[in-house]
Protein backbone atom coordinates (compact mmCIF):
# COMPACT_ATOMS: atom_id res chain seq x y z
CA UNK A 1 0.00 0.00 0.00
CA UNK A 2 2.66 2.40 0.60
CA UNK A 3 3.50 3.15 -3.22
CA UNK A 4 0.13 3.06 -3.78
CA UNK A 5 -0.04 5.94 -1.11
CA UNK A 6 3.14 7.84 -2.33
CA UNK A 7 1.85 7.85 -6.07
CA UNK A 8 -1.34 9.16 -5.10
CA UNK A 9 0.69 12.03 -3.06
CA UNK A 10 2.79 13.06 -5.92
CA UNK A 11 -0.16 13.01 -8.08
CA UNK A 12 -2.27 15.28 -5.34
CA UNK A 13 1.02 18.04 -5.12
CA UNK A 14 1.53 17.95 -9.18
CA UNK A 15 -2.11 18.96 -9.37
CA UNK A 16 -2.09 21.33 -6.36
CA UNK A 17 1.29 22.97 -8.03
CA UNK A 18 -0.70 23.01 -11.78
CA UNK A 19 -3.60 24.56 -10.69
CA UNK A 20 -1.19 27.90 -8.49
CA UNK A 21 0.54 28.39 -11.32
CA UNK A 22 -2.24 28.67 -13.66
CA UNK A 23 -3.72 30.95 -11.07
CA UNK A 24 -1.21 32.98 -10.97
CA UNK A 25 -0.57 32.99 -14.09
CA UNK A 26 -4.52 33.98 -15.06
CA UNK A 27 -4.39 36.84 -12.58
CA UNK A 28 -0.77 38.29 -14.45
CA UNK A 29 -2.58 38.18 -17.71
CA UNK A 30 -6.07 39.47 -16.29
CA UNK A 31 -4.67 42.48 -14.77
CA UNK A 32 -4.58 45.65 -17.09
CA UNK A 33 -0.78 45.96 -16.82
CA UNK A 34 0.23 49.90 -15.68
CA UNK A 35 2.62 51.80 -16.91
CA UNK A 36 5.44 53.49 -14.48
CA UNK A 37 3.83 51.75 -11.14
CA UNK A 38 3.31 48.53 -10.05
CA UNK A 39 0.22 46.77 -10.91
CA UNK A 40 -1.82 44.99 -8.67
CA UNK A 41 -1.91 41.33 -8.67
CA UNK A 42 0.89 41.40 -11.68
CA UNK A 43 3.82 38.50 -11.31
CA UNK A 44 5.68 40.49 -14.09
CA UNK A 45 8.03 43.13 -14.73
CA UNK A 46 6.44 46.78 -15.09
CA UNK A 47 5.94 48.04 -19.09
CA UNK A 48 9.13 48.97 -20.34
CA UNK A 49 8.98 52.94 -22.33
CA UNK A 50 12.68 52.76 -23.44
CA UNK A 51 14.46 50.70 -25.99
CA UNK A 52 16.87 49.89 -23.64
CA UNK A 53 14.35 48.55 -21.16
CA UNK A 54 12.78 46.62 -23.48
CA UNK A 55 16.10 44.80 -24.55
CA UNK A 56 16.86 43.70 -21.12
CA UNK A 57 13.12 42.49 -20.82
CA UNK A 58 13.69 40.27 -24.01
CA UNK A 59 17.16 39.48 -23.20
CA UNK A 60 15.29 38.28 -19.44
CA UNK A 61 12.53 36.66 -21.26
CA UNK A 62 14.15 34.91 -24.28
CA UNK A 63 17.56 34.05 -22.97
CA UNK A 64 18.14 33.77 -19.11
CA UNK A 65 14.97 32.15 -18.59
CA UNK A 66 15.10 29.07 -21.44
CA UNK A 67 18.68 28.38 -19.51
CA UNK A 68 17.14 28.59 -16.24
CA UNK A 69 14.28 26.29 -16.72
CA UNK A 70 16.55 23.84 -18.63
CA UNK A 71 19.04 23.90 -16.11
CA UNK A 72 16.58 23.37 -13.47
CA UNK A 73 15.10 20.92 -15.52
CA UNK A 74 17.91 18.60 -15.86
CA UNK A 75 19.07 18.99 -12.59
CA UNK A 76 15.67 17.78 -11.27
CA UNK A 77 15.92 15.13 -13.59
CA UNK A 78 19.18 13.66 -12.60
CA UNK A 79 17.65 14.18 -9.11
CA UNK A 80 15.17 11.85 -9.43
CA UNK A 81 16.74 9.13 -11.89
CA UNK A 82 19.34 9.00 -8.96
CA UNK A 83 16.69 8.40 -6.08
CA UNK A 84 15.00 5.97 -8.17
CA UNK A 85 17.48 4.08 -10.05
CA UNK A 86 19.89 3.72 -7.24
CA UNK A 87 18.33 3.41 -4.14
CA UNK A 88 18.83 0.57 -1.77
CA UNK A 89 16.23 -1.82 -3.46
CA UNK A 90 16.63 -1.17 -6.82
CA UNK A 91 20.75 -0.75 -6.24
CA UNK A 92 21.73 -3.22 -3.40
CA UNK A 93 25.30 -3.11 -4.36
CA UNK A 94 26.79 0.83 -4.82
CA UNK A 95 29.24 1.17 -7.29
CA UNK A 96 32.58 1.93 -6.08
CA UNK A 97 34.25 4.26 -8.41
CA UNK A 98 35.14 8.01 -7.64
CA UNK A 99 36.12 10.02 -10.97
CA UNK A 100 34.46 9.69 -14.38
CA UNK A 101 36.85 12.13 -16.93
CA UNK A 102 33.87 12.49 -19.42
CA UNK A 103 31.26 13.80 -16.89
CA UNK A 104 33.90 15.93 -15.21
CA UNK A 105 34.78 17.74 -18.56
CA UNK A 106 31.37 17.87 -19.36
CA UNK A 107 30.02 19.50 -16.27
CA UNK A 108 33.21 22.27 -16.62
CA UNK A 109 33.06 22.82 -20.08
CA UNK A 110 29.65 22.90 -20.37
CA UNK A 111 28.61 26.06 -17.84
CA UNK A 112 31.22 27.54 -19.66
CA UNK A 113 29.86 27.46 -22.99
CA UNK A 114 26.70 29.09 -21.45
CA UNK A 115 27.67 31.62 -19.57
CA UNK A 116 29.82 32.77 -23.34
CA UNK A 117 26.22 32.38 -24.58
CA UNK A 118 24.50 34.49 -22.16
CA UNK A 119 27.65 37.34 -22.58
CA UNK A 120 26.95 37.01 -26.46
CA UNK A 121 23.64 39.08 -25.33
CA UNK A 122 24.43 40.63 -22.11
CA UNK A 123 27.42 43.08 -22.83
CA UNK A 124 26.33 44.44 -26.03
CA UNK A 125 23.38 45.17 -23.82
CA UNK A 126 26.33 46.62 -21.16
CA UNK A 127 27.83 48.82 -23.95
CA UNK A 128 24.59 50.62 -25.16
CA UNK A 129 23.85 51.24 -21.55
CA UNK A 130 27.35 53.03 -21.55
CA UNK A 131 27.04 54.71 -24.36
CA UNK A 132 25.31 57.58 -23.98
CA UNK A 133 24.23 59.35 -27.36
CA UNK A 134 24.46 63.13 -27.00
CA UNK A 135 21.65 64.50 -24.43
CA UNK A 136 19.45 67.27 -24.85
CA UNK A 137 19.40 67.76 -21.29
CA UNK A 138 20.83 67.08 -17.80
CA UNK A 139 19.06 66.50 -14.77
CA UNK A 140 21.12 66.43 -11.09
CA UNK A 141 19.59 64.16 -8.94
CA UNK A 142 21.14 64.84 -5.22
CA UNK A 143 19.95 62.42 -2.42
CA UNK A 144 19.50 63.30 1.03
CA UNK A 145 18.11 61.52 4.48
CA UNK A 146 15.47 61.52 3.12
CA UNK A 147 14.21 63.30 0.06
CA UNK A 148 15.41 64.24 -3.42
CA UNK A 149 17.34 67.51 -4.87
CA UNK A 150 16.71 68.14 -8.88
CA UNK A 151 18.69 70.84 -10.67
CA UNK A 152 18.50 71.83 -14.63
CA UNK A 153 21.85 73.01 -14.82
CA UNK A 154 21.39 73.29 -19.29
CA UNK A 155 17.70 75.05 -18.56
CA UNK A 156 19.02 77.79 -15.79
CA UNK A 157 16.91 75.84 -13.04
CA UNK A 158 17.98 75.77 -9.07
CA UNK A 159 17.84 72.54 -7.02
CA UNK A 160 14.29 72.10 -5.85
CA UNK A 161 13.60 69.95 -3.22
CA UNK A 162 10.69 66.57 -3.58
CA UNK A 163 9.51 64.90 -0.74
CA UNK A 164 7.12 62.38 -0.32
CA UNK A 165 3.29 63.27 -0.73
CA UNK A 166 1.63 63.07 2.25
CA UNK A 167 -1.66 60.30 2.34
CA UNK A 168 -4.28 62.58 2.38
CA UNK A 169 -3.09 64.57 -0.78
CA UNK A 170 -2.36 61.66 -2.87
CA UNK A 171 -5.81 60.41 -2.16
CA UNK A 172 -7.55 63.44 -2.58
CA UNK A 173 -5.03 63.64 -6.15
CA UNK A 174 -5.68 59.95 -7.05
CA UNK A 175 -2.37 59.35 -7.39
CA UNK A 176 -0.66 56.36 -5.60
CA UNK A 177 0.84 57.19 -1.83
CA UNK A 178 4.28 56.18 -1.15
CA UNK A 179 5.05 56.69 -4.93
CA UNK A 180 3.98 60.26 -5.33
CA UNK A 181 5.77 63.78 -4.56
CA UNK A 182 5.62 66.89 -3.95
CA UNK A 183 8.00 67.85 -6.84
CA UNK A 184 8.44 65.79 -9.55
CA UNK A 185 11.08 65.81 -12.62
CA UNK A 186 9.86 67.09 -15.56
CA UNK A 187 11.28 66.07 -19.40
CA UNK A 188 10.36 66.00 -22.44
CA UNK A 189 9.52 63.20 -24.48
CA UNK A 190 11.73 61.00 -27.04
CA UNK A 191 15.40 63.26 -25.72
CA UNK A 192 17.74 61.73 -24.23
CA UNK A 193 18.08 62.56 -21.24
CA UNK A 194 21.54 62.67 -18.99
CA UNK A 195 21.15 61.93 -15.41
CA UNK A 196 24.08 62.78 -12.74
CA UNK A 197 23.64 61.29 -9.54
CA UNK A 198 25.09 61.77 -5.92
CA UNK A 199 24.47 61.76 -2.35
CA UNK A 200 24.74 64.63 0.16
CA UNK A 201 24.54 62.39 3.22
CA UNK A 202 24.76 58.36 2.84
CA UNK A 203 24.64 56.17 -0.23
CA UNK A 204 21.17 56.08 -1.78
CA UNK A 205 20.31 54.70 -5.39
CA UNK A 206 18.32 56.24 -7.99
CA UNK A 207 15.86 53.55 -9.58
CA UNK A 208 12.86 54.08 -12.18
CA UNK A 209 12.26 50.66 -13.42
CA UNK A 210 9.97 52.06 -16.28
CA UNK A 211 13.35 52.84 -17.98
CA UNK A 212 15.79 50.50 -16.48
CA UNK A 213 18.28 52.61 -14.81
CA UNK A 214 19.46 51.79 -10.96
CA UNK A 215 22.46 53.57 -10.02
CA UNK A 216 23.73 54.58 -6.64
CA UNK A 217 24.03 58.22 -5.12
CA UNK A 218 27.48 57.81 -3.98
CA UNK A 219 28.55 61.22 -1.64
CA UNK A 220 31.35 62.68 -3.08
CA UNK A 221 31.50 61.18 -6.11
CA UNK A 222 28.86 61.76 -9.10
CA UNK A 223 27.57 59.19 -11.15
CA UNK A 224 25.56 59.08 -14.53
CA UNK A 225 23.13 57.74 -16.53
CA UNK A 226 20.30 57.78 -19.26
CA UNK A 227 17.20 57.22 -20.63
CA UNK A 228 14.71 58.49 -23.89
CA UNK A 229 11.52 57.76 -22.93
CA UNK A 230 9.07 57.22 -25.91
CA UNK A 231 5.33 57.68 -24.40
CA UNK A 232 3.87 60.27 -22.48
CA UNK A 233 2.86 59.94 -18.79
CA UNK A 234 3.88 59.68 -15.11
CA UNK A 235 6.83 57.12 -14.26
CA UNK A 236 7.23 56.27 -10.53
CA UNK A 237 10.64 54.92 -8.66
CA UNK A 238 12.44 54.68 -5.20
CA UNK A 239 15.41 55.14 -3.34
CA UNK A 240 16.35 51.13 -3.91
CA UNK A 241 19.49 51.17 -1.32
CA UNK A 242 18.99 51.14 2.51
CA UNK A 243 19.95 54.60 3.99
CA UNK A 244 18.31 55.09 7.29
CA UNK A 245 15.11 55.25 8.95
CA UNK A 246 13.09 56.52 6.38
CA UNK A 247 14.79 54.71 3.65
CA UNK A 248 11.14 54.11 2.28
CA UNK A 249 10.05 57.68 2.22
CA UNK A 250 11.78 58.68 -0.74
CA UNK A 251 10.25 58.05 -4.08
CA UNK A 252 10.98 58.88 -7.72
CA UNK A 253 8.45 60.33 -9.65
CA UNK A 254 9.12 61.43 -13.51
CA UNK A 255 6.48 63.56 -15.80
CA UNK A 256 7.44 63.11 -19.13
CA UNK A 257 5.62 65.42 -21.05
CA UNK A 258 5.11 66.76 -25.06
CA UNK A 259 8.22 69.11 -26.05
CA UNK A 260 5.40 72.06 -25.64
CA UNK A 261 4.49 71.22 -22.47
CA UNK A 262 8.10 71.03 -21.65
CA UNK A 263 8.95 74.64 -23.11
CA UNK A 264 5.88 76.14 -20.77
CA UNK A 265 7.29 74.11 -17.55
CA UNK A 266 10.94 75.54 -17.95
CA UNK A 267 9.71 79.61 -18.96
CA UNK A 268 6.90 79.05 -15.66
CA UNK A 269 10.43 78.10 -13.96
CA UNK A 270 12.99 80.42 -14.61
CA UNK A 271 12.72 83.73 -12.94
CA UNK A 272 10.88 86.84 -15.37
CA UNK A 273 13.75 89.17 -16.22
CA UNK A 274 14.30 92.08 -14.03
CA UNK A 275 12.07 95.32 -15.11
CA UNK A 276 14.04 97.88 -17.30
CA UNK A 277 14.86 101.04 -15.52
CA UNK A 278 13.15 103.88 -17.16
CA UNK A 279 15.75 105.81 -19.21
CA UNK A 280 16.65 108.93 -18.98
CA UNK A 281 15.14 111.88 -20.76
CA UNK A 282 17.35 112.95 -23.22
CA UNK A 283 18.43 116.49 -23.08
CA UNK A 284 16.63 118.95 -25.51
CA UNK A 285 18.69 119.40 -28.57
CA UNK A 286 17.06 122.56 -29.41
CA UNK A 287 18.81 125.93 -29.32
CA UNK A 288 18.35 127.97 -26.46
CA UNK A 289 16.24 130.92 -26.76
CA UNK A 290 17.81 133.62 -27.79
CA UNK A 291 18.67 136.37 -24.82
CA UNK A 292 17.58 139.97 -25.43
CA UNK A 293 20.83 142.30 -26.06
CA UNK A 294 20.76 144.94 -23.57
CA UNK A 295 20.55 148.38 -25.26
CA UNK A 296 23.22 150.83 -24.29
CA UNK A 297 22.56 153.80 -22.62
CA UNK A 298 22.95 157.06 -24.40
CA UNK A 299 24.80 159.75 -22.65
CA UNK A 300 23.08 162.87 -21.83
CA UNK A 301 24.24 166.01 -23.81
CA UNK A 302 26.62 168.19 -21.53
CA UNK A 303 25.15 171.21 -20.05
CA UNK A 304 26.57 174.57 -20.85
């Protein structure tokens, strides 16, 4: 009765396992996927709106997880072929060798051969990342315990400071607490934008995972990166290294807007230019008037 039992188990926790993943797998493809925020009940990653995003989602999807699942796949296999091909009733007497040269070369050479696949994909993906073509602006993203600084050094515009929005406003502005703030950065759509990031304080890290740039905010030193976003909308992100109490209190949030839009955001941001002093009224160029000549007296005739 017992491997009656056990089959019956395997069979109840293969059908148990079917029926989660299909689950979760209706409720990924059910929900109505968001851009620039998470999405609730989603298993995946967040909709991509840069090419370079979308590469490392295909080079995710289409490459690292085929080797995954085969790997995982074989190894479960030789798993079980072991338990039940040479177990104690089917094997009474263990072989006793210790080395095998083929499977040793094969189990060397063979990771080898995929991790040259995988780099095949993965550092041309590492180059573009690197290679910045030539922005049309630069944004300075300073973090500090616990908020963000953003400066537009090309568009004349002084560090302004973004802080979380508090619950009430982000309800009463149906926009998503903990993600939201007070000040948000502002670019234009399909530029390339240059992002150089530091850290007044501690290390924090500057993450949007709409375009698919993490880097840290290192203090004293100044890092960089990029991204062209292609679609219009509201892009959400978060400090993703631990820095301190309120580590979790300092989100990202990016408006990427029509170049128009842009244009009216920067002139409603730069300061009007001082009033002209009235000038002077220019001195009358006209001849002065001319001065009666005094008339000389006549002398009176002398008296005889």
């Amino acid at each position: 009765m017992k491997p009656s039992s056990f089959s019956i188990t395997r069979v109840l926790a293969g059908a148990g396992a079917a029926l989660t993943t299909a689950a979760f797998s209706a409720q990924a493809f059910a929900a109505d996927q968001l851009y620039g925020q998470p999405t609730d009940g989603a298993i995946d990653f967040q909709p991509g709106v840069t090419e370079l995003r979308l590469r490392a989602m295909s080079f995710h999807t289409w490459i690292l997880m085929p080797i995954l699942v085969g790997i995982s796949v074989l190894v479960l296999g030789l798993l079980l072929w072991c338990v039940f091909r040479y177990n104690a009733k089917s094997n009474p007497t263990p072989a006793r060798f210790t080395h095998n040269t083929t499977v040793e070369v094969l189990w060397t050479v063979g990771p080898v051969l995929i991790l040259l696949f995988m780099a095949l994909f993965s550092f041309r993906l590492l180059f573009d990342y690197h290679d910045m073509p030539r922005p049309y602006m630069t944004v300075k993203a300073t973090g500090y315990q616990w908020y963000w600084g953003y400066a537009y050094p090309d568009q004349k515009i002084d560090e302004e400071t973004s802080n979380i929005l508090p619950e009430d406003k982000a309800k009463a502005a149906g926009v998503p607490y903990m993600l939201a703030t007070t000040q948000p950065i502002v670019v234009p759509v399909n530029q390339v934008v240059h992002v150089i990031v530091t850290g007044a304080d501690v290390i924090h890290s500057f993450s949007v995972p709409a375009f698919g740039i993490k880097i840290d905010a290192v203090p004293g030193h100044a890092n960089d990166t990029w991204f062209k976003a292609t679609r219009i909308g509201t892009y959400y992100g978060q400090c993703s290294q631990l820095c301190g109490t309120d580590h979790s209190f300092m989100p990202i949030e990016v408006k990427v807007v029509s170049q128009p839009d842009f244009d009216a955001w920067v002139a409603s941001k730069q300061s009007p230019p001082a009033a002209a002093t009235p000038a002077a009224t220019p001195a009358s160029t006209a001849p002065p008037a001319p001065t009666a000549a005094a008339t000389p007296a006549t002398p009176a005739p002398a008296k005889s």
